[in-house]
Protein backbone atom coordinates (compact mmCIF):
# COMPACT_ATOMS: atom_id res chain seq x y z
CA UNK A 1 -67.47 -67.58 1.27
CA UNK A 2 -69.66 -65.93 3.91
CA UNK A 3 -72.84 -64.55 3.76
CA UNK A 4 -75.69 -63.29 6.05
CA UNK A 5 -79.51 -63.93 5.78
CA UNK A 6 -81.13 -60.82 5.49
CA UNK A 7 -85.57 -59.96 5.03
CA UNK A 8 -87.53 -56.76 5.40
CA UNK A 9 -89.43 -56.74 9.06
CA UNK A 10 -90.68 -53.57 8.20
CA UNK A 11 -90.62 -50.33 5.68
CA UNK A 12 -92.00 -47.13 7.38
CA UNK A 13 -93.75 -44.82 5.03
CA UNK A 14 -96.79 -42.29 4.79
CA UNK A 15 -98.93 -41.35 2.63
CA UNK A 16 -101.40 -39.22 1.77
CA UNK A 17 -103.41 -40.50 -1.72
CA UNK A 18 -104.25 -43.81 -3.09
CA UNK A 19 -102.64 -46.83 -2.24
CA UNK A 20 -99.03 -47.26 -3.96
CA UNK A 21 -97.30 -50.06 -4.91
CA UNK A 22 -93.31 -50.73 -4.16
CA UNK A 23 -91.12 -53.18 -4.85
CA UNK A 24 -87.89 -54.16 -3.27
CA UNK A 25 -84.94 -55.74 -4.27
CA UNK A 26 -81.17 -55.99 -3.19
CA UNK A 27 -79.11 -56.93 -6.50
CA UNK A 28 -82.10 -57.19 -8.56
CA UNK A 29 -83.32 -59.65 -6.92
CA UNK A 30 -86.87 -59.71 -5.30
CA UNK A 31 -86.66 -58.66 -1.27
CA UNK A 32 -90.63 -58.29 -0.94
CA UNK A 33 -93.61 -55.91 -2.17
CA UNK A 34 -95.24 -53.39 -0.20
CA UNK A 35 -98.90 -52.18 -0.98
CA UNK A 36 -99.29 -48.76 1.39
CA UNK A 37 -103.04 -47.80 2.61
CA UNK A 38 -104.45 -45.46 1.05
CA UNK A 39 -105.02 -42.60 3.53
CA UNK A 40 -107.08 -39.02 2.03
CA UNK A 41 -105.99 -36.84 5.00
CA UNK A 42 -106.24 -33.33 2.45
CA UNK A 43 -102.04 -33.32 3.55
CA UNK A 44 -102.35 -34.51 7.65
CA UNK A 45 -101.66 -37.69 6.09
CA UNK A 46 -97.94 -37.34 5.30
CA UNK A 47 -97.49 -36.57 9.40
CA UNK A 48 -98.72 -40.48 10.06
CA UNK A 49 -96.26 -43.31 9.68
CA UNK A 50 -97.20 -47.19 8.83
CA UNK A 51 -95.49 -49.93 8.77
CA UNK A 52 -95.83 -52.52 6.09
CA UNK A 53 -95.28 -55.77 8.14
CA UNK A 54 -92.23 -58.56 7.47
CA UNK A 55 -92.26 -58.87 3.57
CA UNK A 56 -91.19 -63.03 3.72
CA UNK A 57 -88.42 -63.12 1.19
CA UNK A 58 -84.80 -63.97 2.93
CA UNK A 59 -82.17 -62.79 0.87
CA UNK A 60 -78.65 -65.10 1.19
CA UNK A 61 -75.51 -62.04 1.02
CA UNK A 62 -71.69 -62.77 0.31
CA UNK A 63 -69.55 -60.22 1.57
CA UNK A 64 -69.26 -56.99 0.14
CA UNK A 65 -71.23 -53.80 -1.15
CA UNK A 66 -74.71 -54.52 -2.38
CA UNK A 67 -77.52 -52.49 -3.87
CA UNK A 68 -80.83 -52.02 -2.20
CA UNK A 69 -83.57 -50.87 -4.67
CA UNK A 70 -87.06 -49.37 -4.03
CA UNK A 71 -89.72 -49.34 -7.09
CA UNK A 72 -93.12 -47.73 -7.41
CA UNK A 73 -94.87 -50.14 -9.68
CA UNK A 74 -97.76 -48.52 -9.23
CA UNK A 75 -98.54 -44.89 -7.72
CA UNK A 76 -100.78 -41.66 -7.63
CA UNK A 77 -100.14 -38.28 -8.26
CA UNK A 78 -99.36 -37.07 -4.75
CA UNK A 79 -96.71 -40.10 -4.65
CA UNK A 80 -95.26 -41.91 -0.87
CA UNK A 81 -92.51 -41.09 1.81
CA UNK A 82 -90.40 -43.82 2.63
CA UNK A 83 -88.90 -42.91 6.75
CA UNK A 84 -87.12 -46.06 7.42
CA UNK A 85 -86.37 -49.72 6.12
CA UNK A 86 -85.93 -51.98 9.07
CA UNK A 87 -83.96 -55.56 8.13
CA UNK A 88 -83.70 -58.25 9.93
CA UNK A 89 -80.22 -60.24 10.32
CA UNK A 90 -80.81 -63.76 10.63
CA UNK A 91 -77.67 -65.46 10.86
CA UNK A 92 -76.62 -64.21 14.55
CA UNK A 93 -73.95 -62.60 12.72
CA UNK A 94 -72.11 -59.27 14.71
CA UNK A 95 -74.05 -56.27 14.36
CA UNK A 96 -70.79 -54.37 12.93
CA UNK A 97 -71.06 -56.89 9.64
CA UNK A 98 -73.47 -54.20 8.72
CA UNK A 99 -71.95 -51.43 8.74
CA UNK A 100 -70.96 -49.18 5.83
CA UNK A 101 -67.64 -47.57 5.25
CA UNK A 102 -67.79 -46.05 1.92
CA UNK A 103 -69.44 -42.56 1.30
CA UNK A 104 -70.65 -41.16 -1.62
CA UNK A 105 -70.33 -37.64 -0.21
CA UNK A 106 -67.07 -35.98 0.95
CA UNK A 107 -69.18 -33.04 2.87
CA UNK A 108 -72.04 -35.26 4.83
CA UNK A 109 -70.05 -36.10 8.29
CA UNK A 110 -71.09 -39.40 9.65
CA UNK A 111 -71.54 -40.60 13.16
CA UNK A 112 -71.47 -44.31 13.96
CA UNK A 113 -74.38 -45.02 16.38
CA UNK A 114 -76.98 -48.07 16.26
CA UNK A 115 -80.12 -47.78 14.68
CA UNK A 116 -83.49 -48.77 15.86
CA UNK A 117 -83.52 -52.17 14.37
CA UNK A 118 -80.43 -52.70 17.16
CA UNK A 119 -78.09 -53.24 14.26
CA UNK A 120 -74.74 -50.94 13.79
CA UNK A 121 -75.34 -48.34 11.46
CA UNK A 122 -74.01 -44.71 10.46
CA UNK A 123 -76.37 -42.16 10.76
CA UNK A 124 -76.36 -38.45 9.48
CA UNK A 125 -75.27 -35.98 12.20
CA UNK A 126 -77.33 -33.08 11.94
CA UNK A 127 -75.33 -29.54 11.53
């Protein structure tokens, strides 16, 4: 069976409060924790993106559709924003092996272009 080596290099989020803990998993099990800084920016905050750093778990993938979960474990009132979950393909596999072909939406129209991370993804096109 094949599989690809995936980990977390990096989850992009802001936040404007107390720190907040999130954990994340892919098929329940454990992909890494992130602990955000806590930033009290009276709302400016929410306008300045961090990046958590690699989280050091490598998950091992077969083939097929998987489930990427984000918790908050612990959080404040005013709660995070989560912009972007970079992952890291270890394996040298194609960058295609990522993408995604199934849609839960029939009226979001999909473009396929390649993400930041350099891997092939489908993006939202903007109307």
């Amino acid at each position: 069976m094949k599989h690809s080596e995936i980990e977390v290099q990096n989850v992009w989020y802001s936040n404007d409060g107390e720190s907040d803990l999130i954990t994340l998993t892919v098929d329940n099990k454990m992909l890494g924790k992130v602990l955000t800084e806590t930033l009290n920016k009276h709302g400016a905050g929410w306008n300045i993106l961090k990046p958590s750093g690699t989280l050091g778990f490598i998950i091992y993938l077969s083939e097929g559709r998987h489930q990427l979960s984000l918790y908050i474990e612990k959080g404040d009132e005013y709660g995070v924003e989560i912009d972007k979950i970079e992952l890291f393909l270890h394996n040298g596999k194609e960058e295609h092996s990522l993408d995604c072909k199934v849609f839960c939406f029939d009226d979001i129209s999909y473009d396929h272009g390649i993400a930041d991370t350099g891997f092939g993804l489908y993006h939202q096109k903007a109307n």
